[in-house]
N, C-alpha and C. Protein backbone atom coordinates (compact mmCIF):
# COMPACT_ATOMS: atom_id res chain seq x y z
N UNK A 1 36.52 71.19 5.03
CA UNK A 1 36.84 69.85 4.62
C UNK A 1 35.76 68.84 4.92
N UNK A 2 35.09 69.83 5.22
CA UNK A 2 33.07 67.84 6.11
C UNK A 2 32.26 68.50 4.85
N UNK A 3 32.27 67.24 4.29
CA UNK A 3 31.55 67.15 3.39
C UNK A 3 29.88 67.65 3.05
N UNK A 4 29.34 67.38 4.30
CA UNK A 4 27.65 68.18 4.66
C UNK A 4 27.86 69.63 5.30
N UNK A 5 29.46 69.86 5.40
CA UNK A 5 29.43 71.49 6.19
C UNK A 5 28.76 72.17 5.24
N UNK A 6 27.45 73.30 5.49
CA UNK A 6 27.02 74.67 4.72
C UNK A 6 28.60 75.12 3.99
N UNK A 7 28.36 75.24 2.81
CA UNK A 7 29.46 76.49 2.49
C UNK A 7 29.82 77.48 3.11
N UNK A 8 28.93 78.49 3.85
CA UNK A 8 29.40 79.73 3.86
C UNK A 8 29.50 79.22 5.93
N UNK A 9 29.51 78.23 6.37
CA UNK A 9 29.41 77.92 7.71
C UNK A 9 30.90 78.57 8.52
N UNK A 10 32.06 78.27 8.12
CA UNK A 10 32.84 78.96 8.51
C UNK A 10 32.96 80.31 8.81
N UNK A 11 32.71 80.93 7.67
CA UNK A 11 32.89 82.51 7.67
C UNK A 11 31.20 83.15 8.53
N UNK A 12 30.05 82.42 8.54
CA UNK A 12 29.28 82.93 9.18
C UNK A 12 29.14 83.12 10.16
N UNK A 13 29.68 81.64 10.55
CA UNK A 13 29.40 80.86 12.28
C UNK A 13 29.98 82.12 13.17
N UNK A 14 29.79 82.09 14.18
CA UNK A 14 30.06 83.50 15.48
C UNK A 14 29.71 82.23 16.24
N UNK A 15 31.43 82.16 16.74
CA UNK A 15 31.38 81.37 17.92
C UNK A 15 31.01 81.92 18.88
N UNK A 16 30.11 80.94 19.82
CA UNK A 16 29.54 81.81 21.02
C UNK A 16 29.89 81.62 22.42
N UNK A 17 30.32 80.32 22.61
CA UNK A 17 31.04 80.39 23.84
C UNK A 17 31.76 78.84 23.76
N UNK A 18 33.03 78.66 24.63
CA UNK A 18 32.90 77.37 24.77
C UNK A 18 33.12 77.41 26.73
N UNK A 19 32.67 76.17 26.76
CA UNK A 19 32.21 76.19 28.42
C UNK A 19 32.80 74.83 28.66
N UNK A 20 33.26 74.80 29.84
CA UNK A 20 34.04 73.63 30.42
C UNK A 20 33.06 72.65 31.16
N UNK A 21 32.43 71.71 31.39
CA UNK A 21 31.44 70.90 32.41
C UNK A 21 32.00 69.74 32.88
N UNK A 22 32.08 69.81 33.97
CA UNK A 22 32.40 68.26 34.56
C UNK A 22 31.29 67.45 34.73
N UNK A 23 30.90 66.28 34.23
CA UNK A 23 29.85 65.51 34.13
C UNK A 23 29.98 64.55 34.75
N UNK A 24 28.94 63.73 35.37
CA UNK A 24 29.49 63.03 36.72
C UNK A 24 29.43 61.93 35.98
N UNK A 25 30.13 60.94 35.94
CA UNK A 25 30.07 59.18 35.38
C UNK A 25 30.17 58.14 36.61
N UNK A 26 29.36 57.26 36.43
CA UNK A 26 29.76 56.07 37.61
C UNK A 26 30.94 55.12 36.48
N UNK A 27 31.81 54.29 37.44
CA UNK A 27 32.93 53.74 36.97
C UNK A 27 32.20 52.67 37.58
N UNK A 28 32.36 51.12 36.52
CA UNK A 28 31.82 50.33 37.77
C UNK A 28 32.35 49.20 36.90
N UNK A 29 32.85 48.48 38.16
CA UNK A 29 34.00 47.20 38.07
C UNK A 29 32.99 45.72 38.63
N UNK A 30 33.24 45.01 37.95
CA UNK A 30 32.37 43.59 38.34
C UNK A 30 33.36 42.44 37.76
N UNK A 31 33.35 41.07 38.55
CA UNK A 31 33.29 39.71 38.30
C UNK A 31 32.35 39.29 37.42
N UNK A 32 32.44 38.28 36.39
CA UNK A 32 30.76 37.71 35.74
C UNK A 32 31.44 36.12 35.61
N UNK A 33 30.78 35.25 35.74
CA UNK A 33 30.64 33.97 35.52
C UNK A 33 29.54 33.77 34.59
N UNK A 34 29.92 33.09 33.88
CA UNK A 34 28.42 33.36 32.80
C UNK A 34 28.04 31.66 32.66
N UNK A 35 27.02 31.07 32.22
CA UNK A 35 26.94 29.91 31.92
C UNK A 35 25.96 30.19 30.45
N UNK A 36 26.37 29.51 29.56
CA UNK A 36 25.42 29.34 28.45
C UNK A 36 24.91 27.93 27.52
N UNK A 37 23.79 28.18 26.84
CA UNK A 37 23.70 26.96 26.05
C UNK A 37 23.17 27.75 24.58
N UNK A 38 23.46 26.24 23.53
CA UNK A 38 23.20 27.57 22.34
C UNK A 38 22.97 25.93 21.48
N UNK A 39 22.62 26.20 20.15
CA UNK A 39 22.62 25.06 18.97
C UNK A 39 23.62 25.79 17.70
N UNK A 40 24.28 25.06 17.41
CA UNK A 40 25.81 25.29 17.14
C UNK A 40 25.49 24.41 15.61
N UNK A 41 25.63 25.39 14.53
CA UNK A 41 25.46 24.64 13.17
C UNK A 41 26.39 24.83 12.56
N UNK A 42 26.49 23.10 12.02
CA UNK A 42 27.47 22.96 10.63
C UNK A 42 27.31 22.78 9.65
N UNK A 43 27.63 23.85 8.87
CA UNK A 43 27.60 23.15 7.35
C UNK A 43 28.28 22.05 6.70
N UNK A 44 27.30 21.60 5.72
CA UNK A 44 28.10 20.18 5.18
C UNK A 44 27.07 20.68 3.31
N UNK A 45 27.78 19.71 2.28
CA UNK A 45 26.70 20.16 1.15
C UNK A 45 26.68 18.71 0.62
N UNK A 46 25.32 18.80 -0.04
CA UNK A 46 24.84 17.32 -0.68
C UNK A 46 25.05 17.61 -2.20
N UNK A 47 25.02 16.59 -3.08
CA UNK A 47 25.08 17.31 -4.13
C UNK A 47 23.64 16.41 -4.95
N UNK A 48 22.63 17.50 -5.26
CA UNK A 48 21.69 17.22 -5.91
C UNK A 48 21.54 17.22 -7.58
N UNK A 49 20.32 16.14 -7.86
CA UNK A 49 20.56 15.73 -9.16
C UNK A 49 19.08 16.77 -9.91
N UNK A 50 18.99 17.42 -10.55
CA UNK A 50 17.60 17.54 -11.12
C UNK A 50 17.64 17.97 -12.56
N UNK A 51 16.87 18.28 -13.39
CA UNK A 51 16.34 18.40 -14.97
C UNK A 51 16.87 19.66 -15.13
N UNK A 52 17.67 20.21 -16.14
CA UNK A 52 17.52 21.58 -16.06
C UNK A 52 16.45 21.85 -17.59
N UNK A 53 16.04 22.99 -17.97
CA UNK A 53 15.00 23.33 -19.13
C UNK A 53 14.67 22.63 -20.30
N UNK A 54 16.11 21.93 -20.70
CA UNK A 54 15.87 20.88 -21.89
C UNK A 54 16.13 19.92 -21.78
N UNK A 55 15.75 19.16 -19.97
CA UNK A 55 15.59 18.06 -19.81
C UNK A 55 16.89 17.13 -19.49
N UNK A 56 17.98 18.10 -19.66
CA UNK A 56 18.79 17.38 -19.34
C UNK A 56 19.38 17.46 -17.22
N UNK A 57 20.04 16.03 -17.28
CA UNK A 57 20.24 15.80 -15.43
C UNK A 57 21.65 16.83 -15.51
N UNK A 58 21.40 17.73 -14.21
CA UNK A 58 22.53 18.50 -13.85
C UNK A 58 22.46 18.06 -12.62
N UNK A 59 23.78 18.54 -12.10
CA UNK A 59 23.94 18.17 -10.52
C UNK A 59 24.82 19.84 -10.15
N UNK A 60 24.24 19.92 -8.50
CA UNK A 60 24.82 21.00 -8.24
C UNK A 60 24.63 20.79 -6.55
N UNK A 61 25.57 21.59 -5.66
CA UNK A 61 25.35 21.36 -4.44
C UNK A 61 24.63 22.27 -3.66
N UNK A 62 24.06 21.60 -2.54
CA UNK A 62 23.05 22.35 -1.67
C UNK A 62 23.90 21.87 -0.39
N UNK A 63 23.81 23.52 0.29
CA UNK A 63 23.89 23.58 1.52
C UNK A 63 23.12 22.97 2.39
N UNK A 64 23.73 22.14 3.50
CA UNK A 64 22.83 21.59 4.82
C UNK A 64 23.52 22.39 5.93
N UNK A 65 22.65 22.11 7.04
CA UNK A 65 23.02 22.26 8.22
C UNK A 65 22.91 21.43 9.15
N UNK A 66 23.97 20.88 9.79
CA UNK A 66 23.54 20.08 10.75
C UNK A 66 23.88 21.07 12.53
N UNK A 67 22.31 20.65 12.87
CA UNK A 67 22.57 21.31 14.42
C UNK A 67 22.84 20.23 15.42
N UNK A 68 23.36 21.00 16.52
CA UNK A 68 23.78 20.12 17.35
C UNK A 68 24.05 21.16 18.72
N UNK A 69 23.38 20.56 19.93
CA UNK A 69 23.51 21.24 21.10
C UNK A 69 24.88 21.53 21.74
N UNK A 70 25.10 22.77 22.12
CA UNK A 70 26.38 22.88 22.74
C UNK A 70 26.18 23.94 24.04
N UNK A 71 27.37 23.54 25.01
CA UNK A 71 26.99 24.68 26.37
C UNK A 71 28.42 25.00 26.18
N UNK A 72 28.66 25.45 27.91
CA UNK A 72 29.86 26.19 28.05
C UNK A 72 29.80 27.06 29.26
N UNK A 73 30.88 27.89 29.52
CA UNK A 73 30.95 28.69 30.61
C UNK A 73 32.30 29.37 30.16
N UNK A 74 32.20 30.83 30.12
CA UNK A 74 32.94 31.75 30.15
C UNK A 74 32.84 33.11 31.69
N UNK A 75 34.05 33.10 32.10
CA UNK A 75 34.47 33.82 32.99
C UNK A 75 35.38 35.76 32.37
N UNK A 76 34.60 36.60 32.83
CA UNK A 76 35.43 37.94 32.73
C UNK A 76 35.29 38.89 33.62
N UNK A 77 36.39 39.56 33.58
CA UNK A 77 36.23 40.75 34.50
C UNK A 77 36.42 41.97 33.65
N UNK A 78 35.22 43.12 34.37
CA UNK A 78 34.79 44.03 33.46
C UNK A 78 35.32 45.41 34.74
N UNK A 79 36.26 45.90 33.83
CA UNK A 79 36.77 47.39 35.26
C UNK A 79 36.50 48.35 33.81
N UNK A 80 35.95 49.15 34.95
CA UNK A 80 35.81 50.84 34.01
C UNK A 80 34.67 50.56 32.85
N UNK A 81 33.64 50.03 33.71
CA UNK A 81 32.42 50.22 32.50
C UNK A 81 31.89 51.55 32.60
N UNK A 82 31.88 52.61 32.04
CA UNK A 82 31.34 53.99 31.95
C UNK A 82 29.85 54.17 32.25
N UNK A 83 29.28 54.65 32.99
CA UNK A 83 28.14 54.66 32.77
C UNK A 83 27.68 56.63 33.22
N UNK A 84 27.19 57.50 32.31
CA UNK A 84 26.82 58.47 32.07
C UNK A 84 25.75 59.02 33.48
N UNK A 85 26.45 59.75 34.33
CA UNK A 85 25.06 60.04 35.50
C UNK A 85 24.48 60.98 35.13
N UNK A 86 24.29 61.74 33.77
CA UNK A 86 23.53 62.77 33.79
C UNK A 86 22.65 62.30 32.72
N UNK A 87 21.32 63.21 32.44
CA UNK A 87 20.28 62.56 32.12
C UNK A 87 20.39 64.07 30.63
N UNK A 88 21.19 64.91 30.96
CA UNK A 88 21.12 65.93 29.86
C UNK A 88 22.07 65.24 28.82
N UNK A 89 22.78 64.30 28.57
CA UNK A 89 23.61 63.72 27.43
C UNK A 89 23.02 62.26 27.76
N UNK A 90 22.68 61.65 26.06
CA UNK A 90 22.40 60.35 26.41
C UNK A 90 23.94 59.43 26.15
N UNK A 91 23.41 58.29 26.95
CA UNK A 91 24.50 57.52 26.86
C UNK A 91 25.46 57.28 25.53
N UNK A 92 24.23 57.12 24.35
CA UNK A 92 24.87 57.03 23.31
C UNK A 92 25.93 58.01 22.75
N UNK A 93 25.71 59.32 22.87
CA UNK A 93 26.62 60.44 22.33
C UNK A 93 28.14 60.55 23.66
N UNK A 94 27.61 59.92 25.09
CA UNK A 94 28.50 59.75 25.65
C UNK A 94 29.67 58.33 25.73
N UNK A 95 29.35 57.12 25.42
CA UNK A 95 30.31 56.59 24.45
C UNK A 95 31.07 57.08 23.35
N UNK A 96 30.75 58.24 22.40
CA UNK A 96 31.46 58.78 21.21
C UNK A 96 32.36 59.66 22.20
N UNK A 97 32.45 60.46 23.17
CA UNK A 97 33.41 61.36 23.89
C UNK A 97 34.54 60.09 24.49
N UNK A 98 34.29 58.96 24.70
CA UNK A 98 35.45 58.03 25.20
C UNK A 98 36.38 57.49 23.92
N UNK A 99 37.97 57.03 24.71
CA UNK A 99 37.79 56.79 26.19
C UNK A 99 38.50 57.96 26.84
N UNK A 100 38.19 58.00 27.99
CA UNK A 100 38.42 59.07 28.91
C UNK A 100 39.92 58.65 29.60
N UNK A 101 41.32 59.30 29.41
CA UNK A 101 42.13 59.08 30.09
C UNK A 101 42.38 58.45 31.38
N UNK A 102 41.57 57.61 32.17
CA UNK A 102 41.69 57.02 33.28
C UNK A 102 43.17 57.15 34.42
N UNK A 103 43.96 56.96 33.61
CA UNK A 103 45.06 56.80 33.99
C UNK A 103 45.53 57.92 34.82
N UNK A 104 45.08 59.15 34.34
CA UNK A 104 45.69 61.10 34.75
C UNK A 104 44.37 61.51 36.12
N UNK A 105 43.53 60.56 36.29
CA UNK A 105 42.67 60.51 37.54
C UNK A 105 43.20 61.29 38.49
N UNK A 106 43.23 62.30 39.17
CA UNK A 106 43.00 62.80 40.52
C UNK A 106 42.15 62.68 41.61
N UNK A 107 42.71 62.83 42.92
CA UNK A 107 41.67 62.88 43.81
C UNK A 107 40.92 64.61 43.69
N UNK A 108 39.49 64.11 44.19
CA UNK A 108 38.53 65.54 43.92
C UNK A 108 39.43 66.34 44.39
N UNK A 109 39.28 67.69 44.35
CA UNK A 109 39.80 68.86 44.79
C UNK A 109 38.69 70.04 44.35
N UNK A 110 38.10 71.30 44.92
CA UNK A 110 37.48 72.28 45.18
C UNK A 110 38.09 73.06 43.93
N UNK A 111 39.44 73.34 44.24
CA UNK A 111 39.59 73.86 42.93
C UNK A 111 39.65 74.04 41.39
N UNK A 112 39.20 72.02 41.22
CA UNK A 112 39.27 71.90 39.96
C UNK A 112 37.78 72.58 39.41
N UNK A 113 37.25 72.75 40.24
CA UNK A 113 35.46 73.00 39.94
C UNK A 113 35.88 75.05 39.24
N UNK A 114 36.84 75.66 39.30
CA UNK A 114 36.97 76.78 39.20
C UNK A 114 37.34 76.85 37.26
N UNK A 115 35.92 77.63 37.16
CA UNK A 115 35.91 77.75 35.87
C UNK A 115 34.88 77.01 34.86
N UNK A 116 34.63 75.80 35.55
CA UNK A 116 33.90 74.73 35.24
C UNK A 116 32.62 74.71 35.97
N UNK A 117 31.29 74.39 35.34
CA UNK A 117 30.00 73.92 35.74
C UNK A 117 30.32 72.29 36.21
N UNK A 118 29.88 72.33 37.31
CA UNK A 118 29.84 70.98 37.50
C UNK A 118 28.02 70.35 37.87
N UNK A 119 27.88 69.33 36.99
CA UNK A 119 26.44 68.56 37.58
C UNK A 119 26.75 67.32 38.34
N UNK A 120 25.43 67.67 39.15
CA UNK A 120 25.54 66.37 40.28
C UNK A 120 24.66 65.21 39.23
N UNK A 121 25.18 64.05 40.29
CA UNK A 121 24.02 62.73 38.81
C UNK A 121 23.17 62.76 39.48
N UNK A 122 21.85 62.55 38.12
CA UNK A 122 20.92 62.11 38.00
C UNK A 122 20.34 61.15 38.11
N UNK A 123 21.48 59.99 37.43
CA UNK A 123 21.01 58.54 37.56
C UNK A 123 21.82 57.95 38.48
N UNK A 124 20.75 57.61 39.79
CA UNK A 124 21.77 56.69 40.53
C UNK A 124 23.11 55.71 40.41
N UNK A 125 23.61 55.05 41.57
CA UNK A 125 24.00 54.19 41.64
C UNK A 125 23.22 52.77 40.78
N UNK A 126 21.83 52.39 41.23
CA UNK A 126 20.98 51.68 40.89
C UNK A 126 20.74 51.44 39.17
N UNK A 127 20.93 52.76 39.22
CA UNK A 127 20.33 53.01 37.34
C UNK A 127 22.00 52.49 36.93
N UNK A 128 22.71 53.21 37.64
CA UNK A 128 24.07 52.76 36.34
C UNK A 128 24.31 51.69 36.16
N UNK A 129 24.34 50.76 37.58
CA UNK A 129 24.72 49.38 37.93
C UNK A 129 23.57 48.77 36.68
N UNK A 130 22.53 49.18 36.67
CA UNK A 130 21.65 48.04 35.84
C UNK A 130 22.47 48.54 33.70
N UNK A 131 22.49 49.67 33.80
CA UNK A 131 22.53 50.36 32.71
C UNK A 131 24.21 49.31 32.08
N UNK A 132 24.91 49.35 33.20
CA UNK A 132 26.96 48.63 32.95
C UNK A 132 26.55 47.13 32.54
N UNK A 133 25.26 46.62 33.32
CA UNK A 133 25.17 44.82 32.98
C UNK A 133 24.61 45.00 31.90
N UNK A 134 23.68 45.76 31.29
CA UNK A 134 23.74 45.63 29.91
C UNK A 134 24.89 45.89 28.78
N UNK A 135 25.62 46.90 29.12
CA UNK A 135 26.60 46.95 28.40
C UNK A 135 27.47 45.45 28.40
N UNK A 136 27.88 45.14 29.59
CA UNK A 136 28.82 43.82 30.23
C UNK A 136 27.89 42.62 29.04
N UNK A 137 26.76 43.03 29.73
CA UNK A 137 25.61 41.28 28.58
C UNK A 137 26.13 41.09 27.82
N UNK A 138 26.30 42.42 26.84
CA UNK A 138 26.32 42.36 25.01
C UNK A 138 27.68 42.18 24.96
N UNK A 139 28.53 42.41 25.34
CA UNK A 139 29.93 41.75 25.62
C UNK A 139 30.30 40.41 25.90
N UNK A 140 29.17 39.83 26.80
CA UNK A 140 29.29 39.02 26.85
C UNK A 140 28.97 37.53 26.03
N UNK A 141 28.07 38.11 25.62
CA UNK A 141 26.82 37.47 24.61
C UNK A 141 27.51 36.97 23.06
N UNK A 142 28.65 38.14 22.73
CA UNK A 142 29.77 37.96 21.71
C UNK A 142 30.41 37.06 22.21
N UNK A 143 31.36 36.93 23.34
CA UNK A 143 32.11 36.61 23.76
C UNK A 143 31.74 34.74 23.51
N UNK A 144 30.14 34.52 24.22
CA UNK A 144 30.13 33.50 24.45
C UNK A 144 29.50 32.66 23.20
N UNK A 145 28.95 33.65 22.19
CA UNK A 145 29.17 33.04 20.70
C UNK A 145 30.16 32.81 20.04
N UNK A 146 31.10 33.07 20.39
CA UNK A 146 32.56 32.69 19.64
C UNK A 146 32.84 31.85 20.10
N UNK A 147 32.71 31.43 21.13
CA UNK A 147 32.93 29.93 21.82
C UNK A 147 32.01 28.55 21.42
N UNK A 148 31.37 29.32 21.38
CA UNK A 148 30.27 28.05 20.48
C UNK A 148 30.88 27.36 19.46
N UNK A 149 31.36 28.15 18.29
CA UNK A 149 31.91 27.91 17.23
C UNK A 149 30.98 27.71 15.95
N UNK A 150 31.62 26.65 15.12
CA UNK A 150 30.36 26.31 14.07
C UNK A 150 30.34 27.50 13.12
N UNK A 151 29.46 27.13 12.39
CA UNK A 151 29.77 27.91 10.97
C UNK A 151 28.23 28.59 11.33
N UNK A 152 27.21 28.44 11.98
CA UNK A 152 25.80 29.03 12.72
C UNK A 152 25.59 29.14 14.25
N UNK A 153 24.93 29.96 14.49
CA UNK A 153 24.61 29.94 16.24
C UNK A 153 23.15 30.56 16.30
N UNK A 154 22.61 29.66 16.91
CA UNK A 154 20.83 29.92 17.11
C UNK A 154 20.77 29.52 18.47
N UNK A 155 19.95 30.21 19.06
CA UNK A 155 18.84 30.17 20.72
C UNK A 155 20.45 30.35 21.62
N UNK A 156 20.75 31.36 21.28
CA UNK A 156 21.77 31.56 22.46
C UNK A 156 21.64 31.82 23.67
N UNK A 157 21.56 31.33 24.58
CA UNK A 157 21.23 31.63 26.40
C UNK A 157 21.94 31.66 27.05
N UNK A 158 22.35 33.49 27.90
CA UNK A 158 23.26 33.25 28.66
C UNK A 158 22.46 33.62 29.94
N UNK A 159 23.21 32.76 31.35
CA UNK A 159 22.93 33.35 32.57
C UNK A 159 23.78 33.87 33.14
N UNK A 160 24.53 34.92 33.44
CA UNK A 160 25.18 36.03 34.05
C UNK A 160 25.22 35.99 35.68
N UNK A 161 26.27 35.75 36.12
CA UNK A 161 26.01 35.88 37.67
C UNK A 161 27.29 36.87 37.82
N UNK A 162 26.94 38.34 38.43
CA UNK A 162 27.73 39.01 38.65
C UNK A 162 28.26 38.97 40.14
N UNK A 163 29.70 39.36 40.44
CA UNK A 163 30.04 39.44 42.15
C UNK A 163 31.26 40.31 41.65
N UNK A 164 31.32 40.67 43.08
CA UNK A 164 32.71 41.09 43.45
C UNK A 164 32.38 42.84 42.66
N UNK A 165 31.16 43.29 42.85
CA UNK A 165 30.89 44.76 42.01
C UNK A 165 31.46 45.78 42.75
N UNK A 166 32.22 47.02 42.11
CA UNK A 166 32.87 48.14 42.98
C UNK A 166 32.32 48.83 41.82
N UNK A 167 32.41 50.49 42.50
CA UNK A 167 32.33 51.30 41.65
C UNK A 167 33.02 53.26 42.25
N UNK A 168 32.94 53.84 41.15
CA UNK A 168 33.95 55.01 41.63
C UNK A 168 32.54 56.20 40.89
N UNK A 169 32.43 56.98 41.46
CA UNK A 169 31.54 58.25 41.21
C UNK A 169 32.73 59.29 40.79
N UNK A 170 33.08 59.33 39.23
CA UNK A 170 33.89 60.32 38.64
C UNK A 170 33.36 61.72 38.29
N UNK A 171 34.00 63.08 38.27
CA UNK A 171 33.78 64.03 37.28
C UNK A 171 34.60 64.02 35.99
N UNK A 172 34.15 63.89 35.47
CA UNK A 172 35.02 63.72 34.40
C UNK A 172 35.04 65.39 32.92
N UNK A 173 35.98 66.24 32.93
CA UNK A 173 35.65 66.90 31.91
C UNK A 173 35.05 66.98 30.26
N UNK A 174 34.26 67.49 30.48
CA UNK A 174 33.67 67.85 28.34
C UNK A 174 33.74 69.23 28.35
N UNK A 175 33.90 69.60 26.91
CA UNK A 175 33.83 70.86 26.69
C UNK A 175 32.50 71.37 25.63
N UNK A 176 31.30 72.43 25.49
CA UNK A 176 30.63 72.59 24.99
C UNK A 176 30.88 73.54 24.21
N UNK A 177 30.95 73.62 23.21
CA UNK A 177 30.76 74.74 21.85
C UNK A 177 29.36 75.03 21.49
N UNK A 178 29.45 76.24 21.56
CA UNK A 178 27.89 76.78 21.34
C UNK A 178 27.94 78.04 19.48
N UNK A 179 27.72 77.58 18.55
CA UNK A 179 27.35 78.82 17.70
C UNK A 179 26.62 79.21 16.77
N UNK A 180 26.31 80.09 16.75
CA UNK A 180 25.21 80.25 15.46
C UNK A 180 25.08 80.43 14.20
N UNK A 181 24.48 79.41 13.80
CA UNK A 181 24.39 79.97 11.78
C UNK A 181 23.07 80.12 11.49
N UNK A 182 22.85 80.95 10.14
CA UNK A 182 21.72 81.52 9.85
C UNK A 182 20.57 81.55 10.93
């Protein structure tokens, strides 16, 4: 039924294994106070007079913009920003596996590792924490353009002051399918 599947991919493929991995994720919870300033445009239309080909006056309207400075301050709290500790899946393909049931969380246990590869992270504490405020930014960055308003938004500036940061070092399960065609 996938439209780019090979034809004969089904009947060829020889599945080859599937393998269980627990992949380590940092969970990381923050406060943000944000402050911003931005130029906030409105449209308005004039209506202009000019010649059209045989000389005769037409009128038709033109868009303006009027800008005008605007600030603000938006407040959020960001729990369970994902951030990927292994360096063998990039972040991007690890956003498409979420979201991850949070809720069915256990405490570690020895035995869940039975059956399963487990990797230790790669990317620190340090790396994730920086890796979640970018995610948090661009969240935020929406957030605090909608507040602006206006029918335009140009030179948007936000300053971000994060507090109150926690975070949880998860395993979290994926499963790998491995098989071969031609």
């Amino acid at each position: 039924g996938l439209w780019f599947r090979p034809n004969g991919l089904k009947e060829m493929a020889a599945l080859g294994s599937v393998q269980g991995i627990y992949l380590p994720v940092w969970s990381i919870d923050a406060k943000t106070d944000t402050g911003w300033t931005a130029e906030k445009g409105t449209h308005y239309y004039e209506t202009v007079k000019e010649k059209d080909d045989n000389g005769n006056t037409v009128e038709r309207k033109e868009q303006k913009t009027k800008w005008t400075s605007a600030s603000g301050r938006h407040s959020q709290q960001f729990d369970d920003v994902m951030i990927n500790g292994s360096t063998g899946i990039e972040q991007e393909l690890f956003q498409t596996l979420q979201p991850f049931p949070l809720d069915k969380l256990t405490p570690y246990s020895p035995k869940f590792l039975q059956g399963f590869v487990a990797e230790r992270y790669q990317k620190g504490l340090d790396e994730g924490y920086e890796l979640a405020k970018k995610i948090m930014e661009e969240i935020i960055e929406e957030k605090c353009e909608e507040k602006v308003g206006g029918d335009e938004v140009r030179n948007l500036e936000i300053k971000v002051r994060y507090y109150d940061g926690r975070f949880k070092l998860l395993l979290l399960p994926i499963w790998v399918a491995a098989y071969q065609y031609n």
